[in-house]
N, C-alpha and C. Protein backbone atom coordinates (compact mmCIF):
# COMPACT_ATOMS: atom_id res chain seq x y z
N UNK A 1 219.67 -241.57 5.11
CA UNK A 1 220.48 -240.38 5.02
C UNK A 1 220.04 -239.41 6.10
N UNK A 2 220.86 -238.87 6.98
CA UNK A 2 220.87 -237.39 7.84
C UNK A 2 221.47 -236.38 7.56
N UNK A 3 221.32 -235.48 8.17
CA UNK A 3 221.72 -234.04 7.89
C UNK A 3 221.68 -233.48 9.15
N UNK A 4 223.34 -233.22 9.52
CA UNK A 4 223.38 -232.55 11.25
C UNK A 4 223.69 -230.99 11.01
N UNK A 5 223.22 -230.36 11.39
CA UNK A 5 223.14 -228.73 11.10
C UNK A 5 223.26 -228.33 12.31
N UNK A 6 224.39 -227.30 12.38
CA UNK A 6 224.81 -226.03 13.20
C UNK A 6 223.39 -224.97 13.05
N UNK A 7 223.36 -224.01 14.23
CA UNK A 7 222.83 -222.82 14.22
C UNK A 7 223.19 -221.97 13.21
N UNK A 8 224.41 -221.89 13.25
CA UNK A 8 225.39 -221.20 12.39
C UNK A 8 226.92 -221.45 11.59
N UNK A 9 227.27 -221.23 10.85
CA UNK A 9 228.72 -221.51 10.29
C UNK A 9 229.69 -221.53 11.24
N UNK A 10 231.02 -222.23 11.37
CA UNK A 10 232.06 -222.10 12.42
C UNK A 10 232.92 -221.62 11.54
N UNK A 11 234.20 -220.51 11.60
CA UNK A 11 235.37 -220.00 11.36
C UNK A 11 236.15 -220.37 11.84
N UNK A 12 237.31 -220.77 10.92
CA UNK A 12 238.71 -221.24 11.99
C UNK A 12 239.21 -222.40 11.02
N UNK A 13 240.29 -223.24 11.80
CA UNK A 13 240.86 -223.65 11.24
C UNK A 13 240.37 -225.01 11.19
N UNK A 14 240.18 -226.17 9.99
CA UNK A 14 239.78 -227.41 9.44
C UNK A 14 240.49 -228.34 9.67
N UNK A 15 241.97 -228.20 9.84
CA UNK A 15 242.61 -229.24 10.13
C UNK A 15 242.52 -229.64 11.37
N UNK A 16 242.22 -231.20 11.14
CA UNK A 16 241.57 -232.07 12.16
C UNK A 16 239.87 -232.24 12.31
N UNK A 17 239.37 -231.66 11.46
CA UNK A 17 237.52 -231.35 11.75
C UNK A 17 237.26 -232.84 11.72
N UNK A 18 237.18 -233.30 10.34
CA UNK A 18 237.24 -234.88 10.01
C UNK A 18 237.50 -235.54 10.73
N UNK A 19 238.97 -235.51 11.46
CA UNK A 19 238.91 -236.78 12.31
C UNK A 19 238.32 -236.78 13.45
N UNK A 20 238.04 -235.43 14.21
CA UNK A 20 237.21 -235.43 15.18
C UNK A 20 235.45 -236.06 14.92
N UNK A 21 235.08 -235.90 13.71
CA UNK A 21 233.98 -236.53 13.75
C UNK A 21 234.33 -237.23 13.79
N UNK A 22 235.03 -238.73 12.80
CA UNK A 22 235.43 -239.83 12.55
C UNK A 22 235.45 -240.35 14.12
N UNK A 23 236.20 -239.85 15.01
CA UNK A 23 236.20 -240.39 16.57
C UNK A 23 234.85 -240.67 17.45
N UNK A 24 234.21 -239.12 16.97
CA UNK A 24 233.17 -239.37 17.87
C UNK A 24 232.20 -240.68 17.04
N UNK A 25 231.99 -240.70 16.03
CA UNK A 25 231.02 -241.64 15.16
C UNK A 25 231.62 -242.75 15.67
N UNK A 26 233.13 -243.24 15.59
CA UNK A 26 233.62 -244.39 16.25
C UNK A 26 232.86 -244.90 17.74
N UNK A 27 233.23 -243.87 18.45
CA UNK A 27 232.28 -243.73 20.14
C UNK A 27 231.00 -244.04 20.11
N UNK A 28 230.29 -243.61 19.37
CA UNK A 28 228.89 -243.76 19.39
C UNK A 28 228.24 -245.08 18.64
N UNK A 29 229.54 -245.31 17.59
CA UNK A 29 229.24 -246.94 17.39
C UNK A 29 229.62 -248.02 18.26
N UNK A 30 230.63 -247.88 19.22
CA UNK A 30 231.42 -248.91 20.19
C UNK A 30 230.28 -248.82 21.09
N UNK A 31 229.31 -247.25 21.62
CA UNK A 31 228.77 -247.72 22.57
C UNK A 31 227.21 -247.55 22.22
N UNK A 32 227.00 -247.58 20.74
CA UNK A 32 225.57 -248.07 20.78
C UNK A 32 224.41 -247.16 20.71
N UNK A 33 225.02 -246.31 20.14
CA UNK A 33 224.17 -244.50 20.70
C UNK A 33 223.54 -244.23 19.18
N UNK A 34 222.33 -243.82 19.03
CA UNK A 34 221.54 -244.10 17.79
C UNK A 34 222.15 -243.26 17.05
N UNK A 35 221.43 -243.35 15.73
CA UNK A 35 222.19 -242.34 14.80
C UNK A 35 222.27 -240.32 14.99
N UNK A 36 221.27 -240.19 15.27
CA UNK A 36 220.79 -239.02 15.88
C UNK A 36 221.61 -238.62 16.94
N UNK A 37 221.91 -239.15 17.69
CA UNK A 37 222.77 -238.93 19.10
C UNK A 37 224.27 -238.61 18.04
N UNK A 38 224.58 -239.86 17.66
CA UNK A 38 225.95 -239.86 17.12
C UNK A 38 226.34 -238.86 16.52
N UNK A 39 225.51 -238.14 15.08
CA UNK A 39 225.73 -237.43 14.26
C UNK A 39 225.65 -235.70 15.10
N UNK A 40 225.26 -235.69 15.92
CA UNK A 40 224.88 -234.53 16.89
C UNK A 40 226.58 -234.62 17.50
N UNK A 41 226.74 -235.24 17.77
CA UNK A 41 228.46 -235.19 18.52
C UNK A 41 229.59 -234.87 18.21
N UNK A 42 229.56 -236.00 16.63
CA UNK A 42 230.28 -235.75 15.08
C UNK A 42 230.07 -234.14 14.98
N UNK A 43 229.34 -233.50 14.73
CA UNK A 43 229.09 -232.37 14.05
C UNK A 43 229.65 -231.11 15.31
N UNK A 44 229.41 -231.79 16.42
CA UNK A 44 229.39 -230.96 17.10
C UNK A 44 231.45 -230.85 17.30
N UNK A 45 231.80 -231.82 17.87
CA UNK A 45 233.02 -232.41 18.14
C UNK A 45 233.65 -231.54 16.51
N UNK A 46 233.57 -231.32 15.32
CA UNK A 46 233.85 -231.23 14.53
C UNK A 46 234.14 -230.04 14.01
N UNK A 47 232.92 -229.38 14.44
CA UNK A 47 232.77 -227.77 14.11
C UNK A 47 233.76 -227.45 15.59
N UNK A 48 233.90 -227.74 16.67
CA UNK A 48 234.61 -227.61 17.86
C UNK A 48 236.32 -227.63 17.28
N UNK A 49 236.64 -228.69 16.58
CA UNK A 49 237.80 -228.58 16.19
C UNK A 49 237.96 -227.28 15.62
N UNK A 50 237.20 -226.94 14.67
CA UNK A 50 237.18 -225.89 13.59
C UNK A 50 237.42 -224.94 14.69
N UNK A 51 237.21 -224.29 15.34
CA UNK A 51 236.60 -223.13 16.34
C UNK A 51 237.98 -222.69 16.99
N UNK A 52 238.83 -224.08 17.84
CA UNK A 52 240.26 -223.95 18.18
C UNK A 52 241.22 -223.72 17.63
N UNK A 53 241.85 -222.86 17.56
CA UNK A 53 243.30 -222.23 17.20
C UNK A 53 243.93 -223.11 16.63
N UNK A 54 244.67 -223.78 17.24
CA UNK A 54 245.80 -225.03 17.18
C UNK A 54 245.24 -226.10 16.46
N UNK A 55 245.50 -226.71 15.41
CA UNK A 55 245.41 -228.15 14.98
C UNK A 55 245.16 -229.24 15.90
N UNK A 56 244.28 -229.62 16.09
CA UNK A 56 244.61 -230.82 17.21
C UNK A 56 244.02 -231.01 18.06
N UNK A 57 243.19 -229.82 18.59
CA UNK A 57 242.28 -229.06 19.77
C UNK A 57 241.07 -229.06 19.42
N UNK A 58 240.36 -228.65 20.16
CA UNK A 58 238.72 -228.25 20.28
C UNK A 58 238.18 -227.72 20.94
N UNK A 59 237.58 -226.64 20.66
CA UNK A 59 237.07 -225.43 21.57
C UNK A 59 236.14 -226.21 22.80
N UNK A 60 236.04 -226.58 24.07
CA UNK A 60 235.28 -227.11 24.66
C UNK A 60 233.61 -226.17 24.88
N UNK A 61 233.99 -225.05 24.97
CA UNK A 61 232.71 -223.93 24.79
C UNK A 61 231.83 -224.58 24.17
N UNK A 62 232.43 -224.53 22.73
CA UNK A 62 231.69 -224.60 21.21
C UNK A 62 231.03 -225.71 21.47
N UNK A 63 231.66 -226.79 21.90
CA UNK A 63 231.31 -228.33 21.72
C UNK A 63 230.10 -228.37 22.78
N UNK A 64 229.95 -227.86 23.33
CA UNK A 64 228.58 -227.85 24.60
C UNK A 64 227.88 -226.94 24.21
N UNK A 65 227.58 -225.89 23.08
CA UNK A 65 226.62 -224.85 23.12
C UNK A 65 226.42 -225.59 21.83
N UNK A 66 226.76 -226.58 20.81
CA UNK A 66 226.50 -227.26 19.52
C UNK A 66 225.99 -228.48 20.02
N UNK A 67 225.96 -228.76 21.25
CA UNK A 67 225.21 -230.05 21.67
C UNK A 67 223.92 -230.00 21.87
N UNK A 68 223.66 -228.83 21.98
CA UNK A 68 222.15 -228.17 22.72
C UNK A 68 221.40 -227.84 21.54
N UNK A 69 222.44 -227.41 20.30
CA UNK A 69 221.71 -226.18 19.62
C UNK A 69 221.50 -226.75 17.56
N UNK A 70 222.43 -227.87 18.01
CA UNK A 70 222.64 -228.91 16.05
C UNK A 70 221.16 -229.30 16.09
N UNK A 71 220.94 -229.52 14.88
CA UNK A 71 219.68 -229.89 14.32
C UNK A 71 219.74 -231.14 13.55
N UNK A 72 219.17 -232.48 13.90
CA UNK A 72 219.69 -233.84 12.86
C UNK A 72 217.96 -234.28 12.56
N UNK A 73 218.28 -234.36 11.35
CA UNK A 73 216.79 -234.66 10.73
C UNK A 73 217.16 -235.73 9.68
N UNK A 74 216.50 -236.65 9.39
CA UNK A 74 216.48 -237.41 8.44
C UNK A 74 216.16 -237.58 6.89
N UNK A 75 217.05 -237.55 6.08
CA UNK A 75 216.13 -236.80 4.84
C UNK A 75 215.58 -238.23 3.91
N UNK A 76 215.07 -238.01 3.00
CA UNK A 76 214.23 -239.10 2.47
C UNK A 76 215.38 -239.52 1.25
N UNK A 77 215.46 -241.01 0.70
CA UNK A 77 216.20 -241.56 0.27
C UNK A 77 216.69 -241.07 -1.24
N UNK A 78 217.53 -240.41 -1.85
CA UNK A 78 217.14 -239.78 -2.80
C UNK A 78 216.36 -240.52 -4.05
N UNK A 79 216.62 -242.40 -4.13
CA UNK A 79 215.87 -242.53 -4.96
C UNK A 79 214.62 -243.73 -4.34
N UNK A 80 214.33 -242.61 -3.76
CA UNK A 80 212.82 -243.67 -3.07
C UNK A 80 211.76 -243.56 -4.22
N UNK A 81 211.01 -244.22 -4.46
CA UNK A 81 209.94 -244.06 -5.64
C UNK A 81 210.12 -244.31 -6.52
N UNK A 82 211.28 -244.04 -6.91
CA UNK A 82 211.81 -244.24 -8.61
C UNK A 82 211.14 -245.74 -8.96
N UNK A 83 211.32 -246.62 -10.03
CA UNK A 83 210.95 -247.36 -10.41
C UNK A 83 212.31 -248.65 -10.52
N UNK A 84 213.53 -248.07 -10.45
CA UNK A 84 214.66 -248.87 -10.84
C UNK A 84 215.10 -248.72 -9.49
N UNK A 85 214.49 -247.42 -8.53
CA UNK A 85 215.21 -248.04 -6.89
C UNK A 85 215.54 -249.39 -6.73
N UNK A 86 216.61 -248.98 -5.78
CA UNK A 86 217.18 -250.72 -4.58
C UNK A 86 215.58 -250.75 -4.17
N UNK A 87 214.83 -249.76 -3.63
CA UNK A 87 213.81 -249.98 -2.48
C UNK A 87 212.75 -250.44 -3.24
N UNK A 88 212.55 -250.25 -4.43
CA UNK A 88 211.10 -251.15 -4.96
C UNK A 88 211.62 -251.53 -6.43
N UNK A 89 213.07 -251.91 -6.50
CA UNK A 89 212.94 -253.22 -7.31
C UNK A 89 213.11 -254.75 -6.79
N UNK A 90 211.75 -255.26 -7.47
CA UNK A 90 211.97 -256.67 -7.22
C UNK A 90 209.92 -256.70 -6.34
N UNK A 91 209.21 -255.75 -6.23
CA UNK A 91 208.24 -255.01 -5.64
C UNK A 91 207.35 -255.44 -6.85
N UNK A 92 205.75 -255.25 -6.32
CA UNK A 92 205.01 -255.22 -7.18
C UNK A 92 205.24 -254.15 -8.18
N UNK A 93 205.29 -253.00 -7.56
CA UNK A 93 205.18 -251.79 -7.58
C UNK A 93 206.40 -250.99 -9.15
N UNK A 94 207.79 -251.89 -9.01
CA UNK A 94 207.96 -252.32 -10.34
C UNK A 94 208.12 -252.96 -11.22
N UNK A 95 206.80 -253.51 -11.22
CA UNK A 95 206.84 -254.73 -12.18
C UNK A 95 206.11 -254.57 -13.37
């Protein structure tokens, strides 16, 4: 699991945010670009839609000052440890 974070909130209009990530995540899977890279683009490409007026568009500004400035960190699995986890059943650990 990741978590791509803006500096700040974007205002504006949503329609289209989604598919602009959806595109860029497409891009970054066709050409191989780690998860970190990808989700930085998505988010960025996304909140960029948000930012432009028109449906359809994307602030190009936004999309280059959110490339520099998103934050993607990895968060820990929510059920890591547990005992009935995917990740340690079948493990010594729950047996």
């Amino acid at each position: 699991m990741w978590r791509a974070r803006p500096p700040a909130s974007v205002v504006g209009n949503s329609t289209g945010a989604a598919d602009a990530a959806v595109a860029a995540l497409a891009l970054g899977f066709s050409t191989g670009r780690p998860w970190p890279e990808r989700l930085v683009e998505a988010a960025a490409l996304s909140a960029a839609a948000v930012a432009a007026p028109p449906a359809g568009d994307f602030d190009p500004g936004v999309h280059r000052d959110l490339l520099d400035t998103l934050t993607v960190r990895r968060l820990p699995h929510p059920l890591a440890g547990r005992p009935d986890s995917p990740r340690t059943r079948g493990t010594s650990a729950a047996r």
